[in-house]
N, C-alpha and C. Protein backbone atom coordinates (compact mmCIF):
# COMPACT_ATOMS: atom_id res chain seq x y z
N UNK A 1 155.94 27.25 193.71
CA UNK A 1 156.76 27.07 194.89
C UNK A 1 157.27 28.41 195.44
N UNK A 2 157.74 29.61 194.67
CA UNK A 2 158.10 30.76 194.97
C UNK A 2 156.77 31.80 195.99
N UNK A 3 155.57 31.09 195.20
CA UNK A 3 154.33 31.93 196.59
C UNK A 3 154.61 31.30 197.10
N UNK A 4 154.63 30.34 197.54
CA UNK A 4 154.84 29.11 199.18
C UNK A 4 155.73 30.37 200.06
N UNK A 5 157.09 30.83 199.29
CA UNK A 5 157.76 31.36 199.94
C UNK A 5 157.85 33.04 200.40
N UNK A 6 157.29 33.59 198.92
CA UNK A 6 156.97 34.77 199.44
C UNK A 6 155.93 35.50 199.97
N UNK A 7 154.68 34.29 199.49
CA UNK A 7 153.48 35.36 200.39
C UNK A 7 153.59 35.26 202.13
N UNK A 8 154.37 34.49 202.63
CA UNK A 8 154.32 34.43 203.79
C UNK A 8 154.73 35.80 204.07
N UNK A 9 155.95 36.43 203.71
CA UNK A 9 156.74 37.51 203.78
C UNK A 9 155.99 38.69 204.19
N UNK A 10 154.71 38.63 202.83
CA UNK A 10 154.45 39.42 202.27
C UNK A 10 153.24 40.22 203.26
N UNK A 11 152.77 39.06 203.49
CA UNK A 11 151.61 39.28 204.54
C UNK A 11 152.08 39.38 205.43
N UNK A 12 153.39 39.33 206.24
CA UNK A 12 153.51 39.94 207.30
C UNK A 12 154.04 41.37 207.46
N UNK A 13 154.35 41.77 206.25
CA UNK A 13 154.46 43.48 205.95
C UNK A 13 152.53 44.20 205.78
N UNK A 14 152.35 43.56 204.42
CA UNK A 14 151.05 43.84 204.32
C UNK A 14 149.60 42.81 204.41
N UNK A 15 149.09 42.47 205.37
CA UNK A 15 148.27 41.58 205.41
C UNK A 15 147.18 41.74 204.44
N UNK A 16 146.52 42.99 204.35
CA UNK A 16 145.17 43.25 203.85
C UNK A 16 145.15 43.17 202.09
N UNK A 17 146.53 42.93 201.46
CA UNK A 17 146.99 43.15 200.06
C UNK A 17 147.49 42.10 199.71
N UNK A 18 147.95 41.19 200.69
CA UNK A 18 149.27 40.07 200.90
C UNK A 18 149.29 39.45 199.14
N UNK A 19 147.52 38.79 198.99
CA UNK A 19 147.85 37.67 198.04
C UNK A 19 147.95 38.81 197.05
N UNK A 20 147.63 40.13 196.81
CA UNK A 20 147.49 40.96 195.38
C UNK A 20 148.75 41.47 195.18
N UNK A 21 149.15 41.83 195.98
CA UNK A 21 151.05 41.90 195.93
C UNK A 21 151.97 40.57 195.78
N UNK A 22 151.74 39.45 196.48
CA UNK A 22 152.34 38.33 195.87
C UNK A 22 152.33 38.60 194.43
N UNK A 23 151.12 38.57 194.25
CA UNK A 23 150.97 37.61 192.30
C UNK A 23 151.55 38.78 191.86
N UNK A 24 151.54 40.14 192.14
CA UNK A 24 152.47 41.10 191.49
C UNK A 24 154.09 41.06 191.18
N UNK A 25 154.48 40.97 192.56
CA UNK A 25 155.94 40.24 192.97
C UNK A 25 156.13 38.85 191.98
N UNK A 26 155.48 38.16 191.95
CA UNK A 26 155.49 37.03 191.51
C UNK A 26 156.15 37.16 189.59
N UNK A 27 155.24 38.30 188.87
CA UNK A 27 155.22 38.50 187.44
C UNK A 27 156.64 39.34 187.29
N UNK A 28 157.28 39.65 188.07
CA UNK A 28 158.90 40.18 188.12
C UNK A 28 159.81 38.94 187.51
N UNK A 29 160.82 39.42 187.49
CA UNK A 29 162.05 38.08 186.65
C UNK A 29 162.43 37.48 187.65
N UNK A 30 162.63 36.43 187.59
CA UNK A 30 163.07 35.15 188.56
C UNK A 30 163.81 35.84 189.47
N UNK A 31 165.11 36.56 188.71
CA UNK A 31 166.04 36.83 189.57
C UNK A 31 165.98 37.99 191.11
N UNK A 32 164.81 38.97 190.09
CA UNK A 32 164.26 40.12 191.70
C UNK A 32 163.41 39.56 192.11
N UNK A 33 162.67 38.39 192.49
CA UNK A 33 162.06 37.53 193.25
C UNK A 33 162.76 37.02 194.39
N UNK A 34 163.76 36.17 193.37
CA UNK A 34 164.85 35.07 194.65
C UNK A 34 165.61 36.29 195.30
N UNK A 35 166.35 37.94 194.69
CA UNK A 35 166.95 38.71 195.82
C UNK A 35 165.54 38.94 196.33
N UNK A 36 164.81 38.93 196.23
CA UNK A 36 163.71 39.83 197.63
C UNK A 36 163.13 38.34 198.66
N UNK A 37 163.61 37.24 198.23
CA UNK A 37 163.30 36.71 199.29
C UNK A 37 164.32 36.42 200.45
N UNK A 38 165.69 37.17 199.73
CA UNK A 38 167.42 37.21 200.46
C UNK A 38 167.35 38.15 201.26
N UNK A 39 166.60 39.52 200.90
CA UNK A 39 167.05 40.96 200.97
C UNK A 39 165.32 41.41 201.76
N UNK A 40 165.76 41.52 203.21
CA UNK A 40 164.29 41.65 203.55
C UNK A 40 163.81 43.42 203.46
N UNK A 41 165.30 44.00 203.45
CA UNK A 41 164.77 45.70 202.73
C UNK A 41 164.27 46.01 201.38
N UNK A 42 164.63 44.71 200.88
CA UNK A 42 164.36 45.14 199.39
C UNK A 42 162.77 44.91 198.72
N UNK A 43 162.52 43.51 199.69
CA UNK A 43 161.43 43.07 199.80
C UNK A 43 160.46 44.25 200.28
N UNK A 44 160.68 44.85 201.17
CA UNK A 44 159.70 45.88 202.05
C UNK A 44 159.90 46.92 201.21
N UNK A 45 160.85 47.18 200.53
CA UNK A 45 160.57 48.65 199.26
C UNK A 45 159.45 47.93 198.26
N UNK A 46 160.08 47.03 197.78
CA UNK A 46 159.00 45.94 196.76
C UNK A 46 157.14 46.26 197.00
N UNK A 47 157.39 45.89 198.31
CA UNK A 47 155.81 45.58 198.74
C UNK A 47 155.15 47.06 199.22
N UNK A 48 155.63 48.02 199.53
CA UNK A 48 155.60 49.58 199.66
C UNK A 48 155.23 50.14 198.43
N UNK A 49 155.97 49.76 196.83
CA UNK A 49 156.26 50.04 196.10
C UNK A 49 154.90 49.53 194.84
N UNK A 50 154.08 48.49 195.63
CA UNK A 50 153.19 47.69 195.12
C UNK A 50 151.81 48.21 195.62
N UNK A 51 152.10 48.20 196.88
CA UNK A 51 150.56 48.82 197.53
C UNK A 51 150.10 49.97 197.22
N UNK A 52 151.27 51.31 196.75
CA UNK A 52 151.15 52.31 196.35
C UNK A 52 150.49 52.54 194.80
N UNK A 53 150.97 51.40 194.13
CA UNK A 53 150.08 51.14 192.61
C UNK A 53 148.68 50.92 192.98
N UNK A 54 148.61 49.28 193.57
CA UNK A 54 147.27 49.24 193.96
C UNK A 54 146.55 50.33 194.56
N UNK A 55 146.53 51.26 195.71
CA UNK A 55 145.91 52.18 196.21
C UNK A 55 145.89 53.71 194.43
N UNK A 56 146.61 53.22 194.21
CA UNK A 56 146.49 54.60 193.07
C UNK A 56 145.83 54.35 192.04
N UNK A 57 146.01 52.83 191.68
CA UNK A 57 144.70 52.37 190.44
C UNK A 57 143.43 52.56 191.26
N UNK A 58 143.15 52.38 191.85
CA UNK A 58 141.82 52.28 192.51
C UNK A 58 141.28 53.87 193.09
């Protein structure tokens, strides 16, 4: 139920990553999930903070 709510978010910051940053976001503790779906700056550091892993593993 929590992707229902955050990949929408997510993909509208990053479309091209959306679902690989969800399931990332997703493996965090309940609690920095539910603030990043409160906290839309925190969310956008989150997903900044995610794409930068992905682009650096690769």
């Amino acid at each position: 139920m929590l992707d229902e709510s955050l990949y929408p978010l997510v993909d509208q910051l990053e479309h091209d990553m959306a679902a690989k940053v969800t399931g990332m976001l997703l493996k965090m503790d309940l609690t920095e999930v539910l603030h990043l779906l409160e906290s839309p700056e925190a969310l956008k550091a989150k997903v900044v903070e995610a794409v930068e892993l992905i682009v650096n593993v690769h």
